[in-house]
PDB file of N, CA and C in Angstrom:
ATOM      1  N   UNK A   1       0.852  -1.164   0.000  1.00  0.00           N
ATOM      2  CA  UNK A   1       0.000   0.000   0.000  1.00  0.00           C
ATOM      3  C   UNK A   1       0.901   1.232   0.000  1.00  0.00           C
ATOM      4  N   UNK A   2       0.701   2.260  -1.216  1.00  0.00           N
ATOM      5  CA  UNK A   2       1.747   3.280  -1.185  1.00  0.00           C
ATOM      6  C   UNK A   2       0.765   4.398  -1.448  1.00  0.00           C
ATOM      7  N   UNK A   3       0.152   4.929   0.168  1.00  0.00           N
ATOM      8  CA  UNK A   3      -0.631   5.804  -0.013  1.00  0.00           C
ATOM      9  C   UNK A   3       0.537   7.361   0.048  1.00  0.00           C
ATOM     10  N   UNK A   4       1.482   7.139   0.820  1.00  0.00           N
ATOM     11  CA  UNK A   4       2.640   8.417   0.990  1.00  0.00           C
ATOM     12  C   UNK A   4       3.356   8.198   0.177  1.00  0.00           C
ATOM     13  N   UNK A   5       3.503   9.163  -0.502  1.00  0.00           N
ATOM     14  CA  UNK A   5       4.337   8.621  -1.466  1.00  0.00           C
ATOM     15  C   UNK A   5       5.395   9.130  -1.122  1.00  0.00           C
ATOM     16  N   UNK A   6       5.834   9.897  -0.041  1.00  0.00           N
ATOM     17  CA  UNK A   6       7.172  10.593   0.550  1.00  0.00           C
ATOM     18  C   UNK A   6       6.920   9.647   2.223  1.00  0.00           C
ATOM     19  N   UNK A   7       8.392   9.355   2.724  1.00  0.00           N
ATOM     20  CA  UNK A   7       8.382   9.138   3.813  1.00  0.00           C
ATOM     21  C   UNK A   7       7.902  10.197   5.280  1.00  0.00           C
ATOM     22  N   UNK A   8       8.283  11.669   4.856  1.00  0.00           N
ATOM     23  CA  UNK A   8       7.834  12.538   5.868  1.00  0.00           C
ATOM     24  C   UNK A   8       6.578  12.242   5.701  1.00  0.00           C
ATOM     25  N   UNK A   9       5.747  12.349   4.878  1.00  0.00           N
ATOM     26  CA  UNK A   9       4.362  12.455   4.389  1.00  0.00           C
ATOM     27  C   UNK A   9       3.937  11.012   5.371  1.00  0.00           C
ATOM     28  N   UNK A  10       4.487  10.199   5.303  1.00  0.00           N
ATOM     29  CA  UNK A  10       3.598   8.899   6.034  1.00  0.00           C
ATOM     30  C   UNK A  10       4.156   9.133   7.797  1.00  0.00           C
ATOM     31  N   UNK A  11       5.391   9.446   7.766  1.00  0.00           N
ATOM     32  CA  UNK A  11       5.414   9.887   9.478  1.00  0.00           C
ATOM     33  C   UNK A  11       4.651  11.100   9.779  1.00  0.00           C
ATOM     34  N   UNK A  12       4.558  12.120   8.877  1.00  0.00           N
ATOM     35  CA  UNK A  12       3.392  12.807   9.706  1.00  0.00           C
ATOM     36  C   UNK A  12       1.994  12.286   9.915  1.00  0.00           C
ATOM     37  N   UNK A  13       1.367  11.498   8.886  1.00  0.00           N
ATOM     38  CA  UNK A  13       0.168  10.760   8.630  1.00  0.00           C
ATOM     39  C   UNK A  13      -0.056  10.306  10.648  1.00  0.00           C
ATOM     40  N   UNK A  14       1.409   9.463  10.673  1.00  0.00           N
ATOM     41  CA  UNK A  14       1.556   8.653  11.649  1.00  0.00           C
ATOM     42  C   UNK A  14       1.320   9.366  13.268  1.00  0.00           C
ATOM     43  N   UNK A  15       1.875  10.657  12.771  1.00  0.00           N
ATOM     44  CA  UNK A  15       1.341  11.355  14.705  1.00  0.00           C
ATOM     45  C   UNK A  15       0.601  12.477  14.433  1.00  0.00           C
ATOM     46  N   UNK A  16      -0.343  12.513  13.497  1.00  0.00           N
ATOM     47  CA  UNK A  16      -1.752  13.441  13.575  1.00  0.00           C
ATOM     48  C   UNK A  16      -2.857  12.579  13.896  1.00  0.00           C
ATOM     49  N   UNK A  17      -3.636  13.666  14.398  1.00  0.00           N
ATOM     50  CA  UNK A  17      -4.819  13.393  15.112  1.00  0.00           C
ATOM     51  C   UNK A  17      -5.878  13.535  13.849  1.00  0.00           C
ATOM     52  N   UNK A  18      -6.634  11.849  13.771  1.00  0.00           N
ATOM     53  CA  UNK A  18      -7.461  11.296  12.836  1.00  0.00           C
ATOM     54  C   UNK A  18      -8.821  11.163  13.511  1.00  0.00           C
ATOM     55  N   UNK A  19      -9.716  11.914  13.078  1.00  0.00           N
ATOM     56  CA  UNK A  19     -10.959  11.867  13.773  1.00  0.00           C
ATOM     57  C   UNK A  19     -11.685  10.836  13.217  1.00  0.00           C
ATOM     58  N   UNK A  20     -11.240   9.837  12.268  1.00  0.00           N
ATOM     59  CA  UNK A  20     -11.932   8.284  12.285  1.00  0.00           C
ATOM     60  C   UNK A  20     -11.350   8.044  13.880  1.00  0.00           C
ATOM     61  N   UNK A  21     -10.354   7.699  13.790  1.00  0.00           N
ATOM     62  CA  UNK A  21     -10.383   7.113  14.799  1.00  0.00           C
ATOM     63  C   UNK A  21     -10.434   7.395  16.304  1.00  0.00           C
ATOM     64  N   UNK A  22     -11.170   8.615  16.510  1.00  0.00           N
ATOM     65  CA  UNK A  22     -11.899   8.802  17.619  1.00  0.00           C
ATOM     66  C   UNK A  22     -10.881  10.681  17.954  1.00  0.00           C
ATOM     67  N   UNK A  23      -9.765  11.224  17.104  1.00  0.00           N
ATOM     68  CA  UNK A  23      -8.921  11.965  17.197  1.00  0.00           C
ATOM     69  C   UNK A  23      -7.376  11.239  18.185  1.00  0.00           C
ATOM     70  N   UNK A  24      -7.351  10.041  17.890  1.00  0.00           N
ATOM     71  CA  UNK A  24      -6.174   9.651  18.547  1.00  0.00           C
ATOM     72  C   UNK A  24      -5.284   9.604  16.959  1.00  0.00           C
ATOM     73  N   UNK A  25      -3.937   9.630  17.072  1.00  0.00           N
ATOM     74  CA  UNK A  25      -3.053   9.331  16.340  1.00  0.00           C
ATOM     75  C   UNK A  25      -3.134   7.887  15.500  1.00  0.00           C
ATOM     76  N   UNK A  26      -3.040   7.570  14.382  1.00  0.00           N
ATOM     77  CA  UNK A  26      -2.507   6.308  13.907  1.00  0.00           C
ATOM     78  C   UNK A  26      -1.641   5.436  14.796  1.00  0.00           C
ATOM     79  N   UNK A  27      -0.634   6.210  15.060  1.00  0.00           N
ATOM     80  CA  UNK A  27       0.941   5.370  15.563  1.00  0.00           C
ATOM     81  C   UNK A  27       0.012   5.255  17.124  1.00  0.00           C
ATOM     82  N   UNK A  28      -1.230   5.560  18.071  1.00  0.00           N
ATOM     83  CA  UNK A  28      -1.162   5.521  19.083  1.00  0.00           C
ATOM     84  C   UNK A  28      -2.365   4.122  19.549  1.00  0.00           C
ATOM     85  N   UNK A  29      -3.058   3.974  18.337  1.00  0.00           N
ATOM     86  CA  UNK A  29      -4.226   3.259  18.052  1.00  0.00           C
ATOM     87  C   UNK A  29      -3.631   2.006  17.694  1.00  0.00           C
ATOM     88  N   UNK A  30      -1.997   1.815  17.041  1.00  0.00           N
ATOM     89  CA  UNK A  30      -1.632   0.708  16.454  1.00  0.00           C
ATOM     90  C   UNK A  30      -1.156  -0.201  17.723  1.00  0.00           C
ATOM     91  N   UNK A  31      -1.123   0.375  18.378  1.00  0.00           N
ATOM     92  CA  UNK A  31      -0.374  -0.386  19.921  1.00  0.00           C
ATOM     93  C   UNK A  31      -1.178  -1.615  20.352  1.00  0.00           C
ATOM     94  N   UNK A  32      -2.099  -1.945  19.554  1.00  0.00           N
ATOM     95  CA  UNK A  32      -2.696  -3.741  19.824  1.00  0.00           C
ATOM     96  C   UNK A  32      -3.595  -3.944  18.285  1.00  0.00           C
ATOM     97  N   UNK A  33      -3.425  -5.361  18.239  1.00  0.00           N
ATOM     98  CA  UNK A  33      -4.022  -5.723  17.071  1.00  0.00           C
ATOM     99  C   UNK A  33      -5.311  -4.944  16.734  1.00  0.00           C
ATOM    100  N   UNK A  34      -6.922  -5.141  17.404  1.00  0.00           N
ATOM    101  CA  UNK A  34      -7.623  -4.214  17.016  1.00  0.00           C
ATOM    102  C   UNK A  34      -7.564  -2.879  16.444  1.00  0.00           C
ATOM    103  N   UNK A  35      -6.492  -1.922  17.378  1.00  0.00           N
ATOM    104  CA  UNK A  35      -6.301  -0.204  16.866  1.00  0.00           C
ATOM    105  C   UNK A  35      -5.665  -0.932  15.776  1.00  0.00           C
ATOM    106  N   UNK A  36      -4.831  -1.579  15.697  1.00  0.00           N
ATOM    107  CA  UNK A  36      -3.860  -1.662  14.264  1.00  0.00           C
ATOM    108  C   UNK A  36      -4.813  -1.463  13.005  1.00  0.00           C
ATOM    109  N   UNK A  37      -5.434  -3.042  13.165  1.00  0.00           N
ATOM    110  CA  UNK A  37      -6.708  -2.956  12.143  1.00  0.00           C
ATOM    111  C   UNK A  37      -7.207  -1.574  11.957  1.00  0.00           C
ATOM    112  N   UNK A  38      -8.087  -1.121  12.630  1.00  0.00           N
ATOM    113  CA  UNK A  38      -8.941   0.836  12.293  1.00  0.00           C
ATOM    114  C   UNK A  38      -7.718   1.268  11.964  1.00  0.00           C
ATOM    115  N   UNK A  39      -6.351   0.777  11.815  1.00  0.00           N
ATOM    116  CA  UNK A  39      -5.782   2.305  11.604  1.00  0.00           C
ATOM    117  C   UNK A  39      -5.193   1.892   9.723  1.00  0.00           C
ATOM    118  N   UNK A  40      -5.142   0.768   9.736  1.00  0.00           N
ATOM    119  CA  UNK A  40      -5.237   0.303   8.400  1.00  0.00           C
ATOM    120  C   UNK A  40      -6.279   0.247   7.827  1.00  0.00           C
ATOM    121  N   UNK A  41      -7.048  -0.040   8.108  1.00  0.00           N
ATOM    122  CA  UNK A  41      -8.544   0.120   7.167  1.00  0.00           C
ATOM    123  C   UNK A  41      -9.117   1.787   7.109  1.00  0.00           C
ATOM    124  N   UNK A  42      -8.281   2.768   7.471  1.00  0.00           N
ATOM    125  CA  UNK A  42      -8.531   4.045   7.699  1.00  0.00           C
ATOM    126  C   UNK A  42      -7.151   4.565   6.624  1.00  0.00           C
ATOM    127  N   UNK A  43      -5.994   3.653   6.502  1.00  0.00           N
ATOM    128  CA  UNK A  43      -5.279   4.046   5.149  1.00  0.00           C
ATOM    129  C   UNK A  43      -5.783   3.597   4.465  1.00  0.00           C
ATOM    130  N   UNK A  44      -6.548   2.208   4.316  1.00  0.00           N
ATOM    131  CA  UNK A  44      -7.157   1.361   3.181  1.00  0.00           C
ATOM    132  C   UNK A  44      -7.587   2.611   2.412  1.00  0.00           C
ATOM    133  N   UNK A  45      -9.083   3.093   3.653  1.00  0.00           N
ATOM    134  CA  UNK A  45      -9.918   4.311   2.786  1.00  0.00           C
ATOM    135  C   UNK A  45      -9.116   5.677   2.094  1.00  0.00           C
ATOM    136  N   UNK A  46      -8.030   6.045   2.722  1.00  0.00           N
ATOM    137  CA  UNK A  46      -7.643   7.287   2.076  1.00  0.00           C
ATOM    138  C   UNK A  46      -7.231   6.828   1.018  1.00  0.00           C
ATOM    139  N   UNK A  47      -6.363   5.209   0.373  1.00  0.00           N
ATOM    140  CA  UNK A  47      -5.780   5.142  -0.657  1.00  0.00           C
ATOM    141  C   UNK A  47      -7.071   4.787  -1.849  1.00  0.00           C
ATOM    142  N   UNK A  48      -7.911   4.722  -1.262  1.00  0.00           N
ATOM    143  CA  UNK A  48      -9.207   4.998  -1.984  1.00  0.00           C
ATOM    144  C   UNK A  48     -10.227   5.632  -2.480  1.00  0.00           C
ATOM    145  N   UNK A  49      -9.883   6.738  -1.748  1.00  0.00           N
ATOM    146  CA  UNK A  49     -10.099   8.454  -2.037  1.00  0.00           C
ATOM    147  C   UNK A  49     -12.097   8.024  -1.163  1.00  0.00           C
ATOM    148  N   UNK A  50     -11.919   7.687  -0.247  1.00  0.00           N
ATOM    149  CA  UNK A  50     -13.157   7.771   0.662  1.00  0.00           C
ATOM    150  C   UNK A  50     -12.448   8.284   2.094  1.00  0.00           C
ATOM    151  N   UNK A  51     -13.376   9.341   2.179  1.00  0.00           N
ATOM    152  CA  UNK A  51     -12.765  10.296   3.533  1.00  0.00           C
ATOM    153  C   UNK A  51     -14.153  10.527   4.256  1.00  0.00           C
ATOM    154  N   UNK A  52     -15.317   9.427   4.106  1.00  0.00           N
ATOM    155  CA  UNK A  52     -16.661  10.150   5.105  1.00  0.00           C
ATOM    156  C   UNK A  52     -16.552   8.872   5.683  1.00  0.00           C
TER     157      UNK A  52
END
């Protein structure tokens, strides 16, 4: 999956606050299998151009 196509671009992705997932960070949600999942199926959607 090459939604960043720059590495800064995916570490910032990684410590902003994503209001899918409740406004916690990606990198903070990934810390057990479940957050992992929402936080991949939440890049799934951006590399899919669905953002509602």
């Amino acid at each position: 999956m090459e939604v960043h196509e720059q590495p800064e671009a995916a570490v910032e992705w990684l410590h902003a606050p994503a209001a899918a997932l409740g406004g916690a960070t990606p990198l903070a949600v990934s810390r057990d299998g479940p957050g992992l999942q929402r936080a991949l199926a939440l890049l799934g959607r951006i590399e899919q151009g669905v953002f509602g």
